[in-house]
PDB file of N, CA and C in Angstrom:
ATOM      1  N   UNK A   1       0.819  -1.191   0.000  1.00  0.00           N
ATOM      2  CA  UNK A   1       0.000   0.000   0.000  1.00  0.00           C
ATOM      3  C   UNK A   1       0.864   1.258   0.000  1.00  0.00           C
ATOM      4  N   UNK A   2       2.151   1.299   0.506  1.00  0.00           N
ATOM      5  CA  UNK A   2       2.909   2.340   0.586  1.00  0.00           C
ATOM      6  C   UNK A   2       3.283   2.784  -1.341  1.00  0.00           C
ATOM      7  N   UNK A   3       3.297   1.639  -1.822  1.00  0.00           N
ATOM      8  CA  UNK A   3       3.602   2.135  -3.031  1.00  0.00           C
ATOM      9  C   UNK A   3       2.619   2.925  -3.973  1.00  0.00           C
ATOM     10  N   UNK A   4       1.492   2.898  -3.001  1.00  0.00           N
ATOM     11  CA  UNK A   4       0.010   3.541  -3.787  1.00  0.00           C
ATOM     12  C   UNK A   4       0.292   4.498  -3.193  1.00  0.00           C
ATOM     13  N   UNK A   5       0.239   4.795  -2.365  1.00  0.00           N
ATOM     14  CA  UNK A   5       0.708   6.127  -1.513  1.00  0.00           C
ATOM     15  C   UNK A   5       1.724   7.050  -1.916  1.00  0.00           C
ATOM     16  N   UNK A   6       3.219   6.639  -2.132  1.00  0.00           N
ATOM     17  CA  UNK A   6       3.822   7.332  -2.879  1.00  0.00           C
ATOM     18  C   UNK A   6       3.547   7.371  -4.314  1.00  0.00           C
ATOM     19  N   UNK A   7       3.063   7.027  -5.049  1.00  0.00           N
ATOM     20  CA  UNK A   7       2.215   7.443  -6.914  1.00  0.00           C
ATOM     21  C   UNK A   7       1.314   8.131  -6.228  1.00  0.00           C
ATOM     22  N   UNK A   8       0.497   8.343  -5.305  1.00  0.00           N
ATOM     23  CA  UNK A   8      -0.575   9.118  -5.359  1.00  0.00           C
ATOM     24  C   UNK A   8      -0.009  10.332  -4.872  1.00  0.00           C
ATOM     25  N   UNK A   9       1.476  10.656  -3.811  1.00  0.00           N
ATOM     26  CA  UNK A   9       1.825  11.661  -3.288  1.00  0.00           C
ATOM     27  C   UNK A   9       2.146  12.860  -4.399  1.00  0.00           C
ATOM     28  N   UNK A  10       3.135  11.658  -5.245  1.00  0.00           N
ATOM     29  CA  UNK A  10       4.138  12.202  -6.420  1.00  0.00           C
ATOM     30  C   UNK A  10       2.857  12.985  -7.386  1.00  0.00           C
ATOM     31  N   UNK A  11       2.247  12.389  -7.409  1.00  0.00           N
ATOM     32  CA  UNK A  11       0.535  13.134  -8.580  1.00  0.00           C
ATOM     33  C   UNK A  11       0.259  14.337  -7.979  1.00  0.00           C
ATOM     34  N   UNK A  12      -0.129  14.066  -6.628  1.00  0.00           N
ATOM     35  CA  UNK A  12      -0.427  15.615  -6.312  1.00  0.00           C
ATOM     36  C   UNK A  12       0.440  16.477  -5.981  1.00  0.00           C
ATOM     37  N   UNK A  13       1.735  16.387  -5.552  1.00  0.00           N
ATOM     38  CA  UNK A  13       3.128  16.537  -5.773  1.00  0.00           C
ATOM     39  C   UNK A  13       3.296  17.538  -7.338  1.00  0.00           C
ATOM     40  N   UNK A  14       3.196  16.728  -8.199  1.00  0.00           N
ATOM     41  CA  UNK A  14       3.341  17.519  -9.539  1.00  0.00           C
ATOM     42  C   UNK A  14       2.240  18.190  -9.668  1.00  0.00           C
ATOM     43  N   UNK A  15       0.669  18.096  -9.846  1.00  0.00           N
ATOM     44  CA  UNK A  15      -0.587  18.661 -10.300  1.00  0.00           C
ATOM     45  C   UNK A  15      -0.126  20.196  -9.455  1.00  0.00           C
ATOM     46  N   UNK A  16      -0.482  19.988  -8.274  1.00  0.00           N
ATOM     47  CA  UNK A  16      -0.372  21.327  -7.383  1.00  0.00           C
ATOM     48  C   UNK A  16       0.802  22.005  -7.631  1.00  0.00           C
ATOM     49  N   UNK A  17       1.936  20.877  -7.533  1.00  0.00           N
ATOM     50  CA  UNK A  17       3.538  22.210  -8.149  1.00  0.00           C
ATOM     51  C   UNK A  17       3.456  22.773  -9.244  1.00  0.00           C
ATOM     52  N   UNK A  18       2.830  22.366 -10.206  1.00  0.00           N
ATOM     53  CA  UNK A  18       2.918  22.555 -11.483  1.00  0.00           C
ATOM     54  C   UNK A  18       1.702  24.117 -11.527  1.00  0.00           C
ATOM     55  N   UNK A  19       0.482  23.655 -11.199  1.00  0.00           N
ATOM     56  CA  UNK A  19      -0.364  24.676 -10.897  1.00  0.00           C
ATOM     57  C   UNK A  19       0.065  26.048 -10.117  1.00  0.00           C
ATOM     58  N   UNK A  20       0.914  25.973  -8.845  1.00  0.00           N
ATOM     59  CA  UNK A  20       1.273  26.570  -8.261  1.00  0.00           C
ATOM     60  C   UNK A  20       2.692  27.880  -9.191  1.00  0.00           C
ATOM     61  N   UNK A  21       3.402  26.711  -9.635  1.00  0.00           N
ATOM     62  CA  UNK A  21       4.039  27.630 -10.282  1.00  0.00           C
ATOM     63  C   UNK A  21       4.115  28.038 -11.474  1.00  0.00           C
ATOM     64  N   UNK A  22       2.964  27.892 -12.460  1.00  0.00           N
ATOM     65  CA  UNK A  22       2.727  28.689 -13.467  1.00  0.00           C
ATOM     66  C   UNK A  22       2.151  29.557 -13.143  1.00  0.00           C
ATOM     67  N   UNK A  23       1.098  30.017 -11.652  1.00  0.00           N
ATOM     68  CA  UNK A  23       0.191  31.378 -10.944  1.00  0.00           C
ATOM     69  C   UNK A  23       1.758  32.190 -10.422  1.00  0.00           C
ATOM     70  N   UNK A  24       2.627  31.776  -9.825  1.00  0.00           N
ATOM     71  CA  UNK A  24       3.693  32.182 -10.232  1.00  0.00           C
ATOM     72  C   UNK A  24       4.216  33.127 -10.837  1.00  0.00           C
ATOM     73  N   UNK A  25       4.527  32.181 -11.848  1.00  0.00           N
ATOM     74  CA  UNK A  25       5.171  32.495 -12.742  1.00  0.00           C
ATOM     75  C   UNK A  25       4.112  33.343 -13.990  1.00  0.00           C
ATOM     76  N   UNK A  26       3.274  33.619 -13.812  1.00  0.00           N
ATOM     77  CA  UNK A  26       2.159  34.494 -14.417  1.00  0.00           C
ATOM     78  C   UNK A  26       1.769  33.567 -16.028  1.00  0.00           C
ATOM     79  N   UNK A  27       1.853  32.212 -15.953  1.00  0.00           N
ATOM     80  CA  UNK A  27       1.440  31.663 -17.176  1.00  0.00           C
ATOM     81  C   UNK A  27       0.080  32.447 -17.486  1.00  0.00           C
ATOM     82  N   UNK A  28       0.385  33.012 -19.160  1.00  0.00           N
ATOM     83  CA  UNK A  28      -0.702  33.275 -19.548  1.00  0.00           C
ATOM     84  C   UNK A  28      -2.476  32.827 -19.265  1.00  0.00           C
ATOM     85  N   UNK A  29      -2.404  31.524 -19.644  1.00  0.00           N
ATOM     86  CA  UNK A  29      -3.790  30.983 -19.322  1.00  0.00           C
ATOM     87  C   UNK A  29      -3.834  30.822 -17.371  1.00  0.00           C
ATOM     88  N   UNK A  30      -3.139  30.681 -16.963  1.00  0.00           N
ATOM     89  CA  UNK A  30      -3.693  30.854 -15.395  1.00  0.00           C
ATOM     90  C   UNK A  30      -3.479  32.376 -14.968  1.00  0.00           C
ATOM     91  N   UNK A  31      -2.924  33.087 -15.284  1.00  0.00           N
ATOM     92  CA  UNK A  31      -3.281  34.380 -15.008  1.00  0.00           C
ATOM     93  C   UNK A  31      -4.842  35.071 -15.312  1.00  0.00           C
ATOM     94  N   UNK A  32      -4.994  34.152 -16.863  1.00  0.00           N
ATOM     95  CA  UNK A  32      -6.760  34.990 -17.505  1.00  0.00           C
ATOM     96  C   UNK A  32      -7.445  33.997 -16.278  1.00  0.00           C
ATOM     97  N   UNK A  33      -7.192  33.290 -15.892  1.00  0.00           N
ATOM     98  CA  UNK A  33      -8.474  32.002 -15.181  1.00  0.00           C
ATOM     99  C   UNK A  33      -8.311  33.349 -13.640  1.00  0.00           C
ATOM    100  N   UNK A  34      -7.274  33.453 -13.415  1.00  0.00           N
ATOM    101  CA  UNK A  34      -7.331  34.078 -11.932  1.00  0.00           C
ATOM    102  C   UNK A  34      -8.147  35.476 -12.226  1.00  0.00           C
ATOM    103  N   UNK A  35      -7.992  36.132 -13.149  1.00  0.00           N
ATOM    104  CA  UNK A  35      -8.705  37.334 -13.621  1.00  0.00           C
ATOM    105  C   UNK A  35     -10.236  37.249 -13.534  1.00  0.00           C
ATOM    106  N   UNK A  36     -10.750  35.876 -14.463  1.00  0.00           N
ATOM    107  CA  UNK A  36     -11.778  35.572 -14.624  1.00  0.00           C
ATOM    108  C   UNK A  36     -12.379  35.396 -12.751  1.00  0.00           C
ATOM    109  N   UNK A  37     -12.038  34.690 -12.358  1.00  0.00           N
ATOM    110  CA  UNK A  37     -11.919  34.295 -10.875  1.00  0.00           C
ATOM    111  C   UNK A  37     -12.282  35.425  -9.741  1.00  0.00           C
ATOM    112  N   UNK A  38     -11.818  36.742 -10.653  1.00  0.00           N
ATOM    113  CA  UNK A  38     -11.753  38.002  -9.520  1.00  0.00           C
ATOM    114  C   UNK A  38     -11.165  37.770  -8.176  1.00  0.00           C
ATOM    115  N   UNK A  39      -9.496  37.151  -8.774  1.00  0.00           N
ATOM    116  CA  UNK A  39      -8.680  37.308  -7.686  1.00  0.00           C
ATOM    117  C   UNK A  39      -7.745  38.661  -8.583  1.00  0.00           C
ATOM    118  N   UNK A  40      -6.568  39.663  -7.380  1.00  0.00           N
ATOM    119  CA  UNK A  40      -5.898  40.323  -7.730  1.00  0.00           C
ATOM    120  C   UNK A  40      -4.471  39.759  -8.111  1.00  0.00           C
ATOM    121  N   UNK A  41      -3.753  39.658  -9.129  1.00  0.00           N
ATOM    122  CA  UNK A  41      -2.695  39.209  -9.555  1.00  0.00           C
ATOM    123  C   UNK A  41      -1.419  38.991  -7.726  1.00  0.00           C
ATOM    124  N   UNK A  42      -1.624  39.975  -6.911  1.00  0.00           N
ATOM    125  CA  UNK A  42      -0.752  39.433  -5.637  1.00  0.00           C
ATOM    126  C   UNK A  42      -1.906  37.909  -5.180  1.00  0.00           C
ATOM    127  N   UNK A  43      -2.965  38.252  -4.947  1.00  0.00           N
ATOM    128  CA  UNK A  43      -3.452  37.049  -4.207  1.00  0.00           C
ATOM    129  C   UNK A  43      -3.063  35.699  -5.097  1.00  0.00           C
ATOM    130  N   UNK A  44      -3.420  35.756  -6.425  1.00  0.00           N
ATOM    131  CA  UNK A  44      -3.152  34.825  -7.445  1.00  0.00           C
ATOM    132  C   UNK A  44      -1.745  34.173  -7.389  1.00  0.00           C
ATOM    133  N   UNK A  45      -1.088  34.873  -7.384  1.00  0.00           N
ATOM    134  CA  UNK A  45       0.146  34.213  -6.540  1.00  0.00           C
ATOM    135  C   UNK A  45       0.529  34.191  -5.711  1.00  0.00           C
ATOM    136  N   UNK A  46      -0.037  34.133  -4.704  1.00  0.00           N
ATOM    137  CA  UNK A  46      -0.046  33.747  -3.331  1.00  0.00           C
ATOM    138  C   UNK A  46      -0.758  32.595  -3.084  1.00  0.00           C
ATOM    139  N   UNK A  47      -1.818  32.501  -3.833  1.00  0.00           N
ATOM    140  CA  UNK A  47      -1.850  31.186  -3.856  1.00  0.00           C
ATOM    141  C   UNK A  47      -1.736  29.779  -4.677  1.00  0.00           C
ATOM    142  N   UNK A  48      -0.800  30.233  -5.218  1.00  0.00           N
ATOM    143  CA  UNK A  48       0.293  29.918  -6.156  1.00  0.00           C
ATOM    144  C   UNK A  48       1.770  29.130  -5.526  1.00  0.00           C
ATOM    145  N   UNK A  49       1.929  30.101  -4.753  1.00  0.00           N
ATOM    146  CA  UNK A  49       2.965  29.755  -3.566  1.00  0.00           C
ATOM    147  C   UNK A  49       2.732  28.517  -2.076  1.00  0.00           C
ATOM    148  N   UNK A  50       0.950  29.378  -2.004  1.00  0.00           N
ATOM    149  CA  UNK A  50       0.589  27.918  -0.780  1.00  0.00           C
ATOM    150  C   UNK A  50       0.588  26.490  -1.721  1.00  0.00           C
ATOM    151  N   UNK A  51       0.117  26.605  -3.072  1.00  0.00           N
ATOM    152  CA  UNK A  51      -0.092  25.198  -3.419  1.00  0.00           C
ATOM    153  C   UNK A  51       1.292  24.795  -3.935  1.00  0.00           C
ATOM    154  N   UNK A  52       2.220  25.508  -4.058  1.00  0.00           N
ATOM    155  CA  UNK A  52       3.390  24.767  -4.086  1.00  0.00           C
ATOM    156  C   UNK A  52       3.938  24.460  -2.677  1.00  0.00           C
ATOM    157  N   UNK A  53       4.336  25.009  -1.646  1.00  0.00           N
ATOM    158  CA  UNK A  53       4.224  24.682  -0.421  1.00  0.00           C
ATOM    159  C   UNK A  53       3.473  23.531   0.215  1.00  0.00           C
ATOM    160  N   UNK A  54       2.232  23.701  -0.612  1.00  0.00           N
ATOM    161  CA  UNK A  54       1.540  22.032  -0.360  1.00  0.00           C
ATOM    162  C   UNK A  54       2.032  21.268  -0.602  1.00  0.00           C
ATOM    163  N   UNK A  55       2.670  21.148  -1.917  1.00  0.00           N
ATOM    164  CA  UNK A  55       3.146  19.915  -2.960  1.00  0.00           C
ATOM    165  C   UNK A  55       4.158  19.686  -2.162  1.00  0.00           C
ATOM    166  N   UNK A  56       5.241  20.578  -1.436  1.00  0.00           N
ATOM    167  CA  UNK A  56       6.380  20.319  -1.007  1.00  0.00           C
ATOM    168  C   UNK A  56       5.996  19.556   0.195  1.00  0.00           C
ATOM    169  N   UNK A  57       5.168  20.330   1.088  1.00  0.00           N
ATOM    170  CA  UNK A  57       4.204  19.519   2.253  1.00  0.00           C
ATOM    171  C   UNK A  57       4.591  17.635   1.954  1.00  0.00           C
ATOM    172  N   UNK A  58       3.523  17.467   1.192  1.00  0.00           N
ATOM    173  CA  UNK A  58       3.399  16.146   0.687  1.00  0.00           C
ATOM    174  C   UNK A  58       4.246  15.370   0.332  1.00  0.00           C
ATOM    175  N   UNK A  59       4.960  15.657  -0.084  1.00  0.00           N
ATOM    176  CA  UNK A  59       6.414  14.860  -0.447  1.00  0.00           C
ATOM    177  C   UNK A  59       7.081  14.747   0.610  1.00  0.00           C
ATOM    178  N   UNK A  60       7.531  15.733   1.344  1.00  0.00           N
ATOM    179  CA  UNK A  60       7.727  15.693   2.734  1.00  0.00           C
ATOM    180  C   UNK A  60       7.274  14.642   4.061  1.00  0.00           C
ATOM    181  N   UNK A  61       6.350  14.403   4.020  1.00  0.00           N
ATOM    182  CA  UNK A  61       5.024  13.506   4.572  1.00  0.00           C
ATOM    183  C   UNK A  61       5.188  12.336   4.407  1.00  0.00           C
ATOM    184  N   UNK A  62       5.833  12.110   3.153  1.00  0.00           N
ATOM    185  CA  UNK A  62       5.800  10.507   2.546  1.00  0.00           C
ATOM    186  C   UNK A  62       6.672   9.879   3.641  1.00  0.00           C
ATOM    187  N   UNK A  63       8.106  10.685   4.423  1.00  0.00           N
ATOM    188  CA  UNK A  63       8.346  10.256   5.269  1.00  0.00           C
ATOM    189  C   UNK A  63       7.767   9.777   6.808  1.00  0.00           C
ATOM    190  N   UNK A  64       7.837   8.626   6.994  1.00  0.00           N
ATOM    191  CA  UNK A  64       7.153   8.265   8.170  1.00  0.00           C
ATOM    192  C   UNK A  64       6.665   9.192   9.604  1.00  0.00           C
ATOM    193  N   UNK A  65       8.179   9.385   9.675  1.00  0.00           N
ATOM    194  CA  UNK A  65       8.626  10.039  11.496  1.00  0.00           C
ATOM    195  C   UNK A  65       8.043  12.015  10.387  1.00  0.00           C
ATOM    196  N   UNK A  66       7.529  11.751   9.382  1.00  0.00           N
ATOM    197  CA  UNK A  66       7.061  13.771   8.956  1.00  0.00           C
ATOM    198  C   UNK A  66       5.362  13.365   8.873  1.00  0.00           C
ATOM    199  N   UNK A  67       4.872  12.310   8.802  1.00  0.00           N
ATOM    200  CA  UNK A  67       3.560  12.031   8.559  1.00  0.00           C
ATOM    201  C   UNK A  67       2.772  13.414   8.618  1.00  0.00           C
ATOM    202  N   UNK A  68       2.745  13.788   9.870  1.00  0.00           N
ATOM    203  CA  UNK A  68       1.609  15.178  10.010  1.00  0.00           C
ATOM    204  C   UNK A  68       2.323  16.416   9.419  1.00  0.00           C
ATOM    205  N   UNK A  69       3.035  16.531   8.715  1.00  0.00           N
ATOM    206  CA  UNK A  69       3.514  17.809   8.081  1.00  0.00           C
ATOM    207  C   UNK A  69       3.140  17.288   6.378  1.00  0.00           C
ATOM    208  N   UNK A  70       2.930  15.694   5.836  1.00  0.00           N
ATOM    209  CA  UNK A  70       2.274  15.756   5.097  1.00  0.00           C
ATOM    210  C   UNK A  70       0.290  15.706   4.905  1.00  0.00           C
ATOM    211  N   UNK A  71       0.127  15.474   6.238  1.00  0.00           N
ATOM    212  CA  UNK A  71      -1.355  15.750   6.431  1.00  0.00           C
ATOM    213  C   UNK A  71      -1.734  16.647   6.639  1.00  0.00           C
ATOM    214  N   UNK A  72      -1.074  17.678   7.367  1.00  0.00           N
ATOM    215  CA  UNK A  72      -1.268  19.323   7.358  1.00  0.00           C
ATOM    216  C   UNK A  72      -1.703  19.716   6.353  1.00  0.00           C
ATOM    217  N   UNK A  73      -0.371  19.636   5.083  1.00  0.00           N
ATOM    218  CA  UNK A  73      -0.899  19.882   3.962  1.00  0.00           C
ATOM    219  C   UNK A  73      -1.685  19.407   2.982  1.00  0.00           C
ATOM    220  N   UNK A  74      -2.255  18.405   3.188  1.00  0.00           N
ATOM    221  CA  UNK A  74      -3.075  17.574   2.223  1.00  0.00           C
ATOM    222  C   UNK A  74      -4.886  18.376   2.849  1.00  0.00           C
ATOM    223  N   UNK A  75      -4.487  18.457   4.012  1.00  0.00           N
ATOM    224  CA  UNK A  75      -5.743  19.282   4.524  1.00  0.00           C
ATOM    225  C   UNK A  75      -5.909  20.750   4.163  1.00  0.00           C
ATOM    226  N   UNK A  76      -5.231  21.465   3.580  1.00  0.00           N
ATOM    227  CA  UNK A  76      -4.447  22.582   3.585  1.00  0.00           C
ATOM    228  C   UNK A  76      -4.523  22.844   1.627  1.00  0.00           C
ATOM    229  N   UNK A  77      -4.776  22.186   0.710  1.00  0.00           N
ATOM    230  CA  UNK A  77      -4.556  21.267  -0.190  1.00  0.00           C
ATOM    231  C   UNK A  77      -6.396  21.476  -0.286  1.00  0.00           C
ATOM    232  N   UNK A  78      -6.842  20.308  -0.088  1.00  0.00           N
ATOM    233  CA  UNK A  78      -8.128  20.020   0.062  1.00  0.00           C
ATOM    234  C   UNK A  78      -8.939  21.480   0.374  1.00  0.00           C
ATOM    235  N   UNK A  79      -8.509  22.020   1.258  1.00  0.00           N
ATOM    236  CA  UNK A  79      -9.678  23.496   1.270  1.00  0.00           C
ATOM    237  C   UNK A  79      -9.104  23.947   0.060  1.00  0.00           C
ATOM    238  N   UNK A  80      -8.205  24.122  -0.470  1.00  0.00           N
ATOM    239  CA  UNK A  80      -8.041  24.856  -1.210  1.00  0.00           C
ATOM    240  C   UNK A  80      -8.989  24.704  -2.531  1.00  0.00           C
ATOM    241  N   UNK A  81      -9.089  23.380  -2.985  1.00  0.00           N
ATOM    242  CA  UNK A  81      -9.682  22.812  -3.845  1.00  0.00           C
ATOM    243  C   UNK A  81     -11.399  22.692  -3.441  1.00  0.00           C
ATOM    244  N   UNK A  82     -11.686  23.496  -2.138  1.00  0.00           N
ATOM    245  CA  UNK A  82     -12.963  23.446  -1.984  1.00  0.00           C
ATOM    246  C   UNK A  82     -12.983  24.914  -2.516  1.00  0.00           C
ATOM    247  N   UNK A  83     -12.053  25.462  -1.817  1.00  0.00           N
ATOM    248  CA  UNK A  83     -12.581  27.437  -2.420  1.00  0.00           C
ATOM    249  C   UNK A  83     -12.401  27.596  -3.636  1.00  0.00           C
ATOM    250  N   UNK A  84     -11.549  26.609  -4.239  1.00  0.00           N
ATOM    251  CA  UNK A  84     -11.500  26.940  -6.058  1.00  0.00           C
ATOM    252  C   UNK A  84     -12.924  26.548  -6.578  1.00  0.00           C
ATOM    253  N   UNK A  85     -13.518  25.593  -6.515  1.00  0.00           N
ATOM    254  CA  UNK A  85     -14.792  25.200  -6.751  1.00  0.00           C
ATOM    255  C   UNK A  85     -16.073  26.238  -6.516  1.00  0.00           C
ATOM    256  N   UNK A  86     -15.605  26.618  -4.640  1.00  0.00           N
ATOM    257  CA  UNK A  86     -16.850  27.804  -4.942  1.00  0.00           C
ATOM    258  C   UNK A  86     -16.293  28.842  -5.979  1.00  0.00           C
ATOM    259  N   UNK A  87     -14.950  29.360  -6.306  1.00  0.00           N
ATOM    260  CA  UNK A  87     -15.030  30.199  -6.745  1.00  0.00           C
ATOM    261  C   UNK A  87     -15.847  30.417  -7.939  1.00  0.00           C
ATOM    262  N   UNK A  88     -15.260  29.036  -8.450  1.00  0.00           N
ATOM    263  CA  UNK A  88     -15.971  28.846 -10.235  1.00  0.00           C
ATOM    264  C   UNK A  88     -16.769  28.794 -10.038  1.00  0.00           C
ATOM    265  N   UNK A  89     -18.015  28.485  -8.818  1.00  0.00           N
ATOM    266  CA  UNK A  89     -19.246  28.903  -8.648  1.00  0.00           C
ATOM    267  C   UNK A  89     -20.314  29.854  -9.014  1.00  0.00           C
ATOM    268  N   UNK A  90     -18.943  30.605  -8.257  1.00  0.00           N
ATOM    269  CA  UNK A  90     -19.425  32.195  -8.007  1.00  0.00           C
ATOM    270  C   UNK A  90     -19.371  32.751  -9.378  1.00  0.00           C
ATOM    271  N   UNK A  91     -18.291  32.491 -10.083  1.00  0.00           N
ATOM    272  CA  UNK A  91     -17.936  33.140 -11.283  1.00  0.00           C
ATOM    273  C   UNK A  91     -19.055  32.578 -12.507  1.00  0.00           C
ATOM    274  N   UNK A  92     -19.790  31.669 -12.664  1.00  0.00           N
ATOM    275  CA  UNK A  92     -20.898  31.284 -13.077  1.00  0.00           C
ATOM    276  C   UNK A  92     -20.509  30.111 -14.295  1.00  0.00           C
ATOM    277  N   UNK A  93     -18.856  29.116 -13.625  1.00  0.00           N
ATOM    278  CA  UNK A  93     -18.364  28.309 -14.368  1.00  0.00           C
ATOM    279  C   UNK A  93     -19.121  27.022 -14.929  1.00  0.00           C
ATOM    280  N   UNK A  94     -18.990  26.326 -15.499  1.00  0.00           N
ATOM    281  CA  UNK A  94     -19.804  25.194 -15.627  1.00  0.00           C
ATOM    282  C   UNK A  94     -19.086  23.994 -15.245  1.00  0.00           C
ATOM    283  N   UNK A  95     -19.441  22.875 -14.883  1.00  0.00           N
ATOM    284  CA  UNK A  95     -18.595  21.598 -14.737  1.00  0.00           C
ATOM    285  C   UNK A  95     -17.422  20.918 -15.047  1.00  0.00           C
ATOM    286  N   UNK A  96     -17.092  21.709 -16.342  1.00  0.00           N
ATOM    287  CA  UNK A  96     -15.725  21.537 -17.181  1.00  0.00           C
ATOM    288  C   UNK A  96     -14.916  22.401 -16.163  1.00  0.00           C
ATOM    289  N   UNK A  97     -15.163  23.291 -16.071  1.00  0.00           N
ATOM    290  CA  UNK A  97     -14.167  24.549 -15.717  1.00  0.00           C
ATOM    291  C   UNK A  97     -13.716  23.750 -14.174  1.00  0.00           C
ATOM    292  N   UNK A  98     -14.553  23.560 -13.396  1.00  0.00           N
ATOM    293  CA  UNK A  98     -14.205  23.073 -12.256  1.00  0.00           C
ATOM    294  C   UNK A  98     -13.553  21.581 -11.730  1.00  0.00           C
ATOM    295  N   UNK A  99     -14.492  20.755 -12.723  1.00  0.00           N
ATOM    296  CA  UNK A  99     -13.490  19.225 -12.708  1.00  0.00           C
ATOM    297  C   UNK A  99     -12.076  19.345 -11.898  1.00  0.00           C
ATOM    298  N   UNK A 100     -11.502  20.089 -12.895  1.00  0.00           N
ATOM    299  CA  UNK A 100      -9.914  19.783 -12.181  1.00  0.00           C
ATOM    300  C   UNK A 100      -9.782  19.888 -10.828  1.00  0.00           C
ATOM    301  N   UNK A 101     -10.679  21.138 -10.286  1.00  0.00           N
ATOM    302  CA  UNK A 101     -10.257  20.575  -8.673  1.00  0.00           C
ATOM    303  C   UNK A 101     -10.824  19.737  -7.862  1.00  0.00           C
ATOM    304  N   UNK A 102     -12.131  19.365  -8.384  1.00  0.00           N
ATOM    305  CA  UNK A 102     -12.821  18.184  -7.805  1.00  0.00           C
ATOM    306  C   UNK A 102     -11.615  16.750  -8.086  1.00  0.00           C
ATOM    307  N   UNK A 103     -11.660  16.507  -8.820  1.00  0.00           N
ATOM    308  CA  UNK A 103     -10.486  15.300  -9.399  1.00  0.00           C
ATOM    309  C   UNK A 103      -9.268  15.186  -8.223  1.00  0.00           C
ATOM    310  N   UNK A 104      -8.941  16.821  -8.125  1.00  0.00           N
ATOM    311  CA  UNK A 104      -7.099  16.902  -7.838  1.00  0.00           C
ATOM    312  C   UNK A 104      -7.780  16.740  -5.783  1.00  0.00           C
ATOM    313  N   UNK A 105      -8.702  17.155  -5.345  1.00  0.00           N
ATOM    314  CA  UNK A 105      -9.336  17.541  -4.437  1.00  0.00           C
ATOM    315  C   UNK A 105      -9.975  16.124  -3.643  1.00  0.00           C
ATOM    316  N   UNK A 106     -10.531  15.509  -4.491  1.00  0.00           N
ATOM    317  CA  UNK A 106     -10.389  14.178  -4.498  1.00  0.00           C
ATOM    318  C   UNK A 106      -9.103  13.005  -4.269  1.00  0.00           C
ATOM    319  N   UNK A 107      -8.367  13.391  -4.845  1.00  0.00           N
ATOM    320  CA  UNK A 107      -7.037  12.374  -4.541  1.00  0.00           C
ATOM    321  C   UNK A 107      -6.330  13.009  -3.735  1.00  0.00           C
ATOM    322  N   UNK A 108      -6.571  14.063  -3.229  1.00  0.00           N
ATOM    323  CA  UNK A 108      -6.021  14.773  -1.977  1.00  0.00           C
ATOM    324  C   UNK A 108      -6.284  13.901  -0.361  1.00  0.00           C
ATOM    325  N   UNK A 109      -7.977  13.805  -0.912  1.00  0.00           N
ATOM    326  CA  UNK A 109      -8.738  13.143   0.506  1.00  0.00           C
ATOM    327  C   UNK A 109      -7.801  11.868   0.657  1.00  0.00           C
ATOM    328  N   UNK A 110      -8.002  10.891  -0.556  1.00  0.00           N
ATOM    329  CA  UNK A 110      -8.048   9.401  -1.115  1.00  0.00           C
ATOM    330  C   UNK A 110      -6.079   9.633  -0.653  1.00  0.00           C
ATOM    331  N   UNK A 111      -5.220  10.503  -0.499  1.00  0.00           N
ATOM    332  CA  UNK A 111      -4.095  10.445  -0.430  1.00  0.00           C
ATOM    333  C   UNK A 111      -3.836  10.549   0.974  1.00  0.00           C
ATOM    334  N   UNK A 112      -4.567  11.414   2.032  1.00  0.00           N
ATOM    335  CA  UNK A 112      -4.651  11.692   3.348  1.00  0.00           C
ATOM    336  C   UNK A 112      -5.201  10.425   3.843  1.00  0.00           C
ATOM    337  N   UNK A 113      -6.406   9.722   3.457  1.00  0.00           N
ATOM    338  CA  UNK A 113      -6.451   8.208   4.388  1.00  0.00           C
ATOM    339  C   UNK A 113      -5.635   7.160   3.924  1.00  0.00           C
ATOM    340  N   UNK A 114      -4.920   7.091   2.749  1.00  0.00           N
ATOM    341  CA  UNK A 114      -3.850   6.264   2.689  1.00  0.00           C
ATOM    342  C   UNK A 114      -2.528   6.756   3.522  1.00  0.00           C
ATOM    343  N   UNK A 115      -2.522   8.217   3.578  1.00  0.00           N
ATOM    344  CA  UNK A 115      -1.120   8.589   4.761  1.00  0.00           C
ATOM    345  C   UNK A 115      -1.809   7.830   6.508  1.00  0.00           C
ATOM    346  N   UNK A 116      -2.630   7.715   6.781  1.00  0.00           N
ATOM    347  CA  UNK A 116      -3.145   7.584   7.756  1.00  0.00           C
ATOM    348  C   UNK A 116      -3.219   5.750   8.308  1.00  0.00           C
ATOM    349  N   UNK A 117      -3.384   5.487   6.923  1.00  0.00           N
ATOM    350  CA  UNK A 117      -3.970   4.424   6.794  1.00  0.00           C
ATOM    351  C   UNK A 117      -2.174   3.372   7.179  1.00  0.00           C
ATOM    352  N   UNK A 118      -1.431   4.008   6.503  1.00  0.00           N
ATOM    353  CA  UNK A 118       0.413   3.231   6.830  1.00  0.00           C
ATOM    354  C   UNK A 118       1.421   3.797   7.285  1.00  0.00           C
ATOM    355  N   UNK A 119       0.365   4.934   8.189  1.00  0.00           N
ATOM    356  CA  UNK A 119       0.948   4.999   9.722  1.00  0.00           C
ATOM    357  C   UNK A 119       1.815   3.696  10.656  1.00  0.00           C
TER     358      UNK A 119
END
């Protein structure tokens, strides 16, 4: 089971780093999504920075004796992927638009009871 655990760490590991640092790094298309979003280009990367901090979280975690510094962030992670959802809510997105964080938000949970789980 540990080996499901680390493929599932390494996934959200990359999804969130990757996400994190193109808000960053002002990638074109996640800059228009944060616009669309009616966040301000500082908040947009700021939280840009927590979800890379997550990713780092998590990888971190995979170690045994760090467990709760990767559950911190998987919890930490998970809201995040709840407020992206309302956002696209709010913003009057449709199901496409939001998927990705339900999906990534999802294997967040499914990654936190497998950290728990080989304790």
């Amino acid at each position: 089971m540990f080996i499901v655990l680390v493929t599932l760490g390494v996934l959200l590991a990359v999804a969130f780093g990757a996400a994190g640092l193109g808000k960053i790094a002002g990638v074109s298309q996640l800059a228009e999504a944060g616009v669309h979003l009616g966040f301000p280009s500082p908040i947009w990367k700021l939280i840009g920075a927590l979800e890379v901090a997550g990713a780092i979280g998590v990888v971190i975690g995979l170690a045994r004796k760090l467990a709760t510094i990767g559950m911190l962030s998987t919890v930490g992670l998970v809201g995040m992927t709840i407020g992206a959802g309302y956002y696209h809510q709010r913003a009057g997105d449709g199901f496409k638009e939001w998927l990705p964080a339900v999906v990534v938000g999802s294997l967040a949970i499914f990654y936190g009871i497998l950290r728990i789980a080989t304790l």
